[in-house]
PDB file of N, CA and C in Angstrom:
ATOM      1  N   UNK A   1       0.850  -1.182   0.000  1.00  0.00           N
ATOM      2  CA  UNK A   1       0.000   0.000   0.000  1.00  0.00           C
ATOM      3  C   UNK A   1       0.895   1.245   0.000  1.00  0.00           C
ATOM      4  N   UNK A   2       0.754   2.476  -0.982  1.00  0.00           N
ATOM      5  CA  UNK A   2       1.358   3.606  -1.028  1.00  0.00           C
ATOM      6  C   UNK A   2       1.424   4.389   0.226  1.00  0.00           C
ATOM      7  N   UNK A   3       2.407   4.763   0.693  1.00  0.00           N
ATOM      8  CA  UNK A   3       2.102   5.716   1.670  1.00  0.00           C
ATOM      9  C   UNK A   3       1.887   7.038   1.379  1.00  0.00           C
ATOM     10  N   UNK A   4       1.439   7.439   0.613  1.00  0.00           N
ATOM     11  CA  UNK A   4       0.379   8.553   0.172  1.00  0.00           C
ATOM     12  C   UNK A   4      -0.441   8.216  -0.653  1.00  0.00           C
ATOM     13  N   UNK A   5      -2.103   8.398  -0.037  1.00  0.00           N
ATOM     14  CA  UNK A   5      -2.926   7.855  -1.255  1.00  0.00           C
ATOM     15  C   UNK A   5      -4.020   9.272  -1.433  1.00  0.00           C
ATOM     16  N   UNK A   6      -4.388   9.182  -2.230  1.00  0.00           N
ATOM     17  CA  UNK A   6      -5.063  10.316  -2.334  1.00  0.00           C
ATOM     18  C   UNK A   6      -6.131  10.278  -2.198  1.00  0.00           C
ATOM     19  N   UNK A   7      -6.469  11.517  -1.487  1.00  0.00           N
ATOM     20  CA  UNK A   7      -7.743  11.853  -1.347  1.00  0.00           C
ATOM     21  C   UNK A   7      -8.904  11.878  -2.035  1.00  0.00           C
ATOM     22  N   UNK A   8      -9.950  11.577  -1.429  1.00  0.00           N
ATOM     23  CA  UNK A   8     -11.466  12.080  -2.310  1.00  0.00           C
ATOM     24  C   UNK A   8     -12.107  13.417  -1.817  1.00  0.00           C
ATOM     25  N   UNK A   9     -12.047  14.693  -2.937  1.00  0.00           N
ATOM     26  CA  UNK A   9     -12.701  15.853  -3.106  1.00  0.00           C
ATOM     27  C   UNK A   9     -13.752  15.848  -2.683  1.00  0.00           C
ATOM     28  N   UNK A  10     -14.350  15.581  -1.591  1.00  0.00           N
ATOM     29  CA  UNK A  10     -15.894  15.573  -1.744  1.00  0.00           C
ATOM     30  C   UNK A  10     -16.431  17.239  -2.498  1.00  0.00           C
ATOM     31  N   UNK A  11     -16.339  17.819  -1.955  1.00  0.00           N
ATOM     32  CA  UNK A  11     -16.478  19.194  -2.280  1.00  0.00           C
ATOM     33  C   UNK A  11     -16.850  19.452  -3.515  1.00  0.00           C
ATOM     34  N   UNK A  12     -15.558  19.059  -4.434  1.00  0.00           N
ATOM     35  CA  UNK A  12     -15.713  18.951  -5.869  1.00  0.00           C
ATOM     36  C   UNK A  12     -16.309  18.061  -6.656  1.00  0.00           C
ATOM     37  N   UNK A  13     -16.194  17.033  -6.447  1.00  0.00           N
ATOM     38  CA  UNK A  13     -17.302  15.917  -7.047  1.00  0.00           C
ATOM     39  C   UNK A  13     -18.782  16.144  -6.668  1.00  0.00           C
ATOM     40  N   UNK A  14     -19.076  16.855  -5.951  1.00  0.00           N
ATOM     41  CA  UNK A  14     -20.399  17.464  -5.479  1.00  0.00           C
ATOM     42  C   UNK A  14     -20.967  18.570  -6.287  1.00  0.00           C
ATOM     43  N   UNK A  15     -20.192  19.609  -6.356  1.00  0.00           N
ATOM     44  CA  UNK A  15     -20.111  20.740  -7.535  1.00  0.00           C
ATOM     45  C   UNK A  15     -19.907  20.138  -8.691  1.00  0.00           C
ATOM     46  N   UNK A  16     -19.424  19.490  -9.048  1.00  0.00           N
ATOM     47  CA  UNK A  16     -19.320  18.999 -10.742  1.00  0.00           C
ATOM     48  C   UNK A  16     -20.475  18.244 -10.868  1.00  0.00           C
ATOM     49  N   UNK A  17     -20.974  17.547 -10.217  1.00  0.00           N
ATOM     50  CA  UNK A  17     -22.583  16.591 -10.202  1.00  0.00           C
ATOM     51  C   UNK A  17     -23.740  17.816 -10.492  1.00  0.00           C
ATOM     52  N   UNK A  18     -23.336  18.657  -9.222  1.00  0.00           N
ATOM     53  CA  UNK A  18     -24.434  19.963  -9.300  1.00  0.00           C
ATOM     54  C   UNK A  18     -24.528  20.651 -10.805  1.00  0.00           C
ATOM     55  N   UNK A  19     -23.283  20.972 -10.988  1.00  0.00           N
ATOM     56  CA  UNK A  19     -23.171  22.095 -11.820  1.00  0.00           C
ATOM     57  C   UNK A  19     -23.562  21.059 -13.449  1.00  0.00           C
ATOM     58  N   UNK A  20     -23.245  19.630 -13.422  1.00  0.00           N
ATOM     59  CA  UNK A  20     -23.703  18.623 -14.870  1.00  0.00           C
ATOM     60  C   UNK A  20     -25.140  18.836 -14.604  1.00  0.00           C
ATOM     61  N   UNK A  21     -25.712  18.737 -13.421  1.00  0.00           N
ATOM     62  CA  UNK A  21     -27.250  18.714 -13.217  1.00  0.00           C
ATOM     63  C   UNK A  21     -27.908  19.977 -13.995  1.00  0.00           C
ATOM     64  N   UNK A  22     -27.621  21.351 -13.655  1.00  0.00           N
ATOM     65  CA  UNK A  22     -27.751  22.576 -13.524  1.00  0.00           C
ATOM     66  C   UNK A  22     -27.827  22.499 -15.382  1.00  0.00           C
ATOM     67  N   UNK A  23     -26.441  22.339 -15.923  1.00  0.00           N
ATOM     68  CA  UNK A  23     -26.467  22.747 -17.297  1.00  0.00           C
ATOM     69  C   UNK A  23     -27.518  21.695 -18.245  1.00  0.00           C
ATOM     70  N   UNK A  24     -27.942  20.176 -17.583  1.00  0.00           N
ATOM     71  CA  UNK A  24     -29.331  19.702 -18.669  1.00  0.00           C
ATOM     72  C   UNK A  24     -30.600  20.103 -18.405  1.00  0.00           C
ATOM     73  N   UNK A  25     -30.451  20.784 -16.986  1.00  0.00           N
ATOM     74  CA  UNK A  25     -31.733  21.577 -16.316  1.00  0.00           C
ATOM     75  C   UNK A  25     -32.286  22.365 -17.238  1.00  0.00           C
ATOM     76  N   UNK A  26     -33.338  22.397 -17.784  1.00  0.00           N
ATOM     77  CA  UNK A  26     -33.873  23.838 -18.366  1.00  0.00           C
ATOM     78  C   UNK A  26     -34.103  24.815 -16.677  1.00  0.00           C
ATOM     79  N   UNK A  27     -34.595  24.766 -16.034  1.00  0.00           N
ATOM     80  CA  UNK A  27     -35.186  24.964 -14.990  1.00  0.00           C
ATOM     81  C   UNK A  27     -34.531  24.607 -14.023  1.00  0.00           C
ATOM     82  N   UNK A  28     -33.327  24.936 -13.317  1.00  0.00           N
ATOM     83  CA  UNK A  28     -32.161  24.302 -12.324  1.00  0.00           C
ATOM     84  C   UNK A  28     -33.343  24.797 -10.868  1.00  0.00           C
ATOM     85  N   UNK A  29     -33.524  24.134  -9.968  1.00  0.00           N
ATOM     86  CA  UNK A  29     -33.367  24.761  -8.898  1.00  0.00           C
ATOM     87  C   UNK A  29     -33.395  25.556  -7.631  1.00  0.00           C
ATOM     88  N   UNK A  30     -34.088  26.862  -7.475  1.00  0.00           N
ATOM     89  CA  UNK A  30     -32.903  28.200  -6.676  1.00  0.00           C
ATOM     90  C   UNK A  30     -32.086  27.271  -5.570  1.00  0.00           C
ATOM     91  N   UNK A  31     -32.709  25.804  -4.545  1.00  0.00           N
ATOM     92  CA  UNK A  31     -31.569  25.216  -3.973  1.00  0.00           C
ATOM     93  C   UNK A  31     -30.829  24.717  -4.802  1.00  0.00           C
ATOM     94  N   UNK A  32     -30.532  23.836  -5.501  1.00  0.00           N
ATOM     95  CA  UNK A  32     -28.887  23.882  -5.812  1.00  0.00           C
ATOM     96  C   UNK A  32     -28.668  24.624  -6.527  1.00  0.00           C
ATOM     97  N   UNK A  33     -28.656  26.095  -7.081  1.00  0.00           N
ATOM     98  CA  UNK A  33     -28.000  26.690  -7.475  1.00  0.00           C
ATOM     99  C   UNK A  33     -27.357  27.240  -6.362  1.00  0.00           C
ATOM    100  N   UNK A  34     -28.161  27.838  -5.454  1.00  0.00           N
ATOM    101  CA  UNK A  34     -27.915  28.031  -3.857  1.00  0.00           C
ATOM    102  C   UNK A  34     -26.884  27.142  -2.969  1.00  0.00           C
ATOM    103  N   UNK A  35     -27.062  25.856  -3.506  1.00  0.00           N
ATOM    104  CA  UNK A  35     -25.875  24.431  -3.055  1.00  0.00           C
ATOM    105  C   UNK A  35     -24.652  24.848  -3.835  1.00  0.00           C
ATOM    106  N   UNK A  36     -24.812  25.463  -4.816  1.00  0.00           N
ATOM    107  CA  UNK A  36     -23.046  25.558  -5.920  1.00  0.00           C
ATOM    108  C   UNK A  36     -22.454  26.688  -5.375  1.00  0.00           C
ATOM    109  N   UNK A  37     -23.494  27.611  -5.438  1.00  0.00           N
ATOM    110  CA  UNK A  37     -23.263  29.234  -4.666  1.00  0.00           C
ATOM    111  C   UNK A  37     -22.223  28.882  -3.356  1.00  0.00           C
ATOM    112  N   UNK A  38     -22.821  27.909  -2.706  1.00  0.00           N
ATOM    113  CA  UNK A  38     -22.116  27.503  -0.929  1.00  0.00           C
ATOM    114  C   UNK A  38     -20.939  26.952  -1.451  1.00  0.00           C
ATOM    115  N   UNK A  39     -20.634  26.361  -2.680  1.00  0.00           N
ATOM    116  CA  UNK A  39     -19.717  25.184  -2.866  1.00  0.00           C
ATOM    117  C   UNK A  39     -18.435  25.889  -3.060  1.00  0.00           C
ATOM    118  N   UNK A  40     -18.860  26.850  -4.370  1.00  0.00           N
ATOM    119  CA  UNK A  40     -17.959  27.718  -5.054  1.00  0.00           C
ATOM    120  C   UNK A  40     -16.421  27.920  -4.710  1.00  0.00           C
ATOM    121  N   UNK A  41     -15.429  27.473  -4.700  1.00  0.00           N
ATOM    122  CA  UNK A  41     -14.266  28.366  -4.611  1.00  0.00           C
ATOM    123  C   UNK A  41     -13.919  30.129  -5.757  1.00  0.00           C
ATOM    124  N   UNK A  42     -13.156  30.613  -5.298  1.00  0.00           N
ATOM    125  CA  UNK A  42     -13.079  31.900  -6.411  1.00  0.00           C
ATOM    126  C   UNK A  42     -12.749  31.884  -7.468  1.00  0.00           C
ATOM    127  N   UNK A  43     -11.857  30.260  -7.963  1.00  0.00           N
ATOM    128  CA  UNK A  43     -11.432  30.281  -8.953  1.00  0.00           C
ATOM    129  C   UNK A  43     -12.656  29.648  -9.952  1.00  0.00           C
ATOM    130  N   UNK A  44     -13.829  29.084  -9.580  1.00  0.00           N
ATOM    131  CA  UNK A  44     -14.572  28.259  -9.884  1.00  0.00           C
ATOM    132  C   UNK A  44     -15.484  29.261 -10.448  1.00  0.00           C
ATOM    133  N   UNK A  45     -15.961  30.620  -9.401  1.00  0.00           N
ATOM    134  CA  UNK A  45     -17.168  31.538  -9.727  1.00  0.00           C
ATOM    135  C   UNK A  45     -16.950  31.853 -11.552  1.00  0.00           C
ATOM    136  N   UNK A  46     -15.875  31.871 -12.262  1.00  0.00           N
ATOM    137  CA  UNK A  46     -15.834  32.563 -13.529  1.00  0.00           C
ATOM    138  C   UNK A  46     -17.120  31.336 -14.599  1.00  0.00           C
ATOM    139  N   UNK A  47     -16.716  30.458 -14.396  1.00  0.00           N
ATOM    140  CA  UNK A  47     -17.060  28.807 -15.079  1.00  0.00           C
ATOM    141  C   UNK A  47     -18.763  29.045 -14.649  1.00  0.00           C
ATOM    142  N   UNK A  48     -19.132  28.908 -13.185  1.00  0.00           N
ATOM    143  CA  UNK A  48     -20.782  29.026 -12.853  1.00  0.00           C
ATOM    144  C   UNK A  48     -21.177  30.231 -13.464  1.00  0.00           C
ATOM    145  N   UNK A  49     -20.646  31.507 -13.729  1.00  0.00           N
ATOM    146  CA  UNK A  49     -21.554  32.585 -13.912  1.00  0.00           C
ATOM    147  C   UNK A  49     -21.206  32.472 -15.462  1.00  0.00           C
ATOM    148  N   UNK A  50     -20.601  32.026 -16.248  1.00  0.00           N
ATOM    149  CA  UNK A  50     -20.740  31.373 -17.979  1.00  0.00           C
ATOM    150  C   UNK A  50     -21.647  30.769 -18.215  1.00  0.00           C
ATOM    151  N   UNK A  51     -21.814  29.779 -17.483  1.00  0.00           N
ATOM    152  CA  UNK A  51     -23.353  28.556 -17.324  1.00  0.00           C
ATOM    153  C   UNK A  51     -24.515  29.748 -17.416  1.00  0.00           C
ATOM    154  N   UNK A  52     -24.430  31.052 -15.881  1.00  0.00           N
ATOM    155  CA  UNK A  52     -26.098  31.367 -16.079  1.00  0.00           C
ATOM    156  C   UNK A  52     -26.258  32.443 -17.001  1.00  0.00           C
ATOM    157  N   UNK A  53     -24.966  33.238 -17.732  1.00  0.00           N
ATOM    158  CA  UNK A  53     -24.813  34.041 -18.919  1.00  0.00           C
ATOM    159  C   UNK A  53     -25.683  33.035 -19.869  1.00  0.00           C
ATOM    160  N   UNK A  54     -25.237  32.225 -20.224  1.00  0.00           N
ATOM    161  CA  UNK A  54     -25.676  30.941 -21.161  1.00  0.00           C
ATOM    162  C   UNK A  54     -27.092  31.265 -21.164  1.00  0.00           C
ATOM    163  N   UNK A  55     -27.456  31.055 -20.148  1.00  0.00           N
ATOM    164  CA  UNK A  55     -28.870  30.853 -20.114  1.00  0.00           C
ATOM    165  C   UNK A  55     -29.426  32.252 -19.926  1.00  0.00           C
ATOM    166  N   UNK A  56     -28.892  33.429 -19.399  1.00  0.00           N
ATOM    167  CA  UNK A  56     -29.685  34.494 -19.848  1.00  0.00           C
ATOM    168  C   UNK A  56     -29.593  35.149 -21.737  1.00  0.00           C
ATOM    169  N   UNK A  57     -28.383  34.517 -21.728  1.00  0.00           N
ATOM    170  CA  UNK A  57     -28.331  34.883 -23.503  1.00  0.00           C
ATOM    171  C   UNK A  57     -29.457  34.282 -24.359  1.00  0.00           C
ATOM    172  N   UNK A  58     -29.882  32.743 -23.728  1.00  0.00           N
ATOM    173  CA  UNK A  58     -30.601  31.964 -24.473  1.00  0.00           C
ATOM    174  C   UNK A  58     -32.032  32.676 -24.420  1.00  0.00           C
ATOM    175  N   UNK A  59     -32.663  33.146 -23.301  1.00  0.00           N
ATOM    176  CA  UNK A  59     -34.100  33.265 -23.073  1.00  0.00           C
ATOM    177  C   UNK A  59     -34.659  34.834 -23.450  1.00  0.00           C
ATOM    178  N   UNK A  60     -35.766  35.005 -23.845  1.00  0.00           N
ATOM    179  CA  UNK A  60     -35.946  36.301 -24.311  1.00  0.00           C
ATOM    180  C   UNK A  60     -36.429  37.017 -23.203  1.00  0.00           C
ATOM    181  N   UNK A  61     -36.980  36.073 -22.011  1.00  0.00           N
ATOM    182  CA  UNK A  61     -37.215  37.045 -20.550  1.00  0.00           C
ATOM    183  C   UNK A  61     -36.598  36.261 -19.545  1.00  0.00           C
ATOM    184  N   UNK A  62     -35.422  36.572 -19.719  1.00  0.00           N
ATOM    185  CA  UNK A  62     -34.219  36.027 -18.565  1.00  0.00           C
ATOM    186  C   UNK A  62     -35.253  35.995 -17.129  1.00  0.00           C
ATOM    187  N   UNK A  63     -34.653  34.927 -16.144  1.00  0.00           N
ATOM    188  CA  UNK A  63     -35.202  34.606 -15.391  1.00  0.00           C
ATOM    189  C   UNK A  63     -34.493  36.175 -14.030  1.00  0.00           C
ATOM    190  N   UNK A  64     -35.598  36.786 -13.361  1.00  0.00           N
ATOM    191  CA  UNK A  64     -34.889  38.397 -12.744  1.00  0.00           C
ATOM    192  C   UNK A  64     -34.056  37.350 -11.548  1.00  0.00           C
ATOM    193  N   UNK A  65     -34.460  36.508 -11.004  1.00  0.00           N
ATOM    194  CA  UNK A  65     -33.682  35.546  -9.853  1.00  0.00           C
ATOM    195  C   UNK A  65     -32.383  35.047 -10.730  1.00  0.00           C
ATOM    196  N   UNK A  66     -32.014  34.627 -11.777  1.00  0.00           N
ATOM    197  CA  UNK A  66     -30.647  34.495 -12.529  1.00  0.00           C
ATOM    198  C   UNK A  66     -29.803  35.649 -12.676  1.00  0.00           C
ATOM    199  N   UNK A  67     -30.508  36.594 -12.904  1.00  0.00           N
ATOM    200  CA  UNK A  67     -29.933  38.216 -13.075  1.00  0.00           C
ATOM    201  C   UNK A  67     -29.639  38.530 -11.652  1.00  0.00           C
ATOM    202  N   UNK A  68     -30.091  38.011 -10.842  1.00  0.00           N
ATOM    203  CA  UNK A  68     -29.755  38.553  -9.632  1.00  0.00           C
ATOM    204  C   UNK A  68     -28.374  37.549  -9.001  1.00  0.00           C
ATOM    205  N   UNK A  69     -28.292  36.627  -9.195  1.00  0.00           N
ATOM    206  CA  UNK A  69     -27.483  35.750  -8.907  1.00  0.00           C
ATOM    207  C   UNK A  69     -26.499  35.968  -9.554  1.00  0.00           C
ATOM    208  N   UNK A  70     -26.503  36.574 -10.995  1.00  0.00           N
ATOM    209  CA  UNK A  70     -24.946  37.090 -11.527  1.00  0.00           C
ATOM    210  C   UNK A  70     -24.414  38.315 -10.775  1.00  0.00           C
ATOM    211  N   UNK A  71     -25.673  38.801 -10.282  1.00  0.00           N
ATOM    212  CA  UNK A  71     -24.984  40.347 -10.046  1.00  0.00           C
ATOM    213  C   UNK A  71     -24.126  40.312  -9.011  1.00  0.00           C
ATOM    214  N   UNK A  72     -24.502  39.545  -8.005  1.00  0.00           N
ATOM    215  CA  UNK A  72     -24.163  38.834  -6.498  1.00  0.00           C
ATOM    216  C   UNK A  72     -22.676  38.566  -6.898  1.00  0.00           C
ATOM    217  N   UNK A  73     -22.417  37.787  -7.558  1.00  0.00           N
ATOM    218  CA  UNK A  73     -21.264  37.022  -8.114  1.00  0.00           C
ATOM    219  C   UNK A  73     -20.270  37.850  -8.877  1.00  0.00           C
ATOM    220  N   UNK A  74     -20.886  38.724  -9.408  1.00  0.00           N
ATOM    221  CA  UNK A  74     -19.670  39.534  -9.997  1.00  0.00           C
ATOM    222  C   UNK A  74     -19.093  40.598  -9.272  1.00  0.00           C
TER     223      UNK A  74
END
């Protein structure tokens, strides 16, 4: 057995589940978006707020709770 074995991310394998969930979602949510929000590291926020750009680019009456969640974030 190695004497260093590596760890399991929970953290991150949690956020990457969330965030695969989130992007086949038409309709993600507000808790787990709220769950990714908690998850987030700083380097991570650029990648989640692309996802809800995505989706305010896509819709012709952006959701005002998505708009608000970018604003938070930026």
């Amino acid at each position: 057995m190695p004497s260093e074995q590596k760890t399991y991310d929970v953290r991150s394998a949690l956020l990457r589940a969330l965030m695969e969930k989130v992007h086949d979602d038409p309709y993600p949510s507000a808790t787990m978006l709220d769950m990714i929000e908690s998850l987030l590291e700083p380097r991570e926020v650029p990648i989640y707020v692309e996802e809800l750009l995505d989706r305010v680019r896509a819709d012709r009456f952006p959701s005002i709770d998505m708009l608000q969640r970018i604003d938070r974030l930026v």
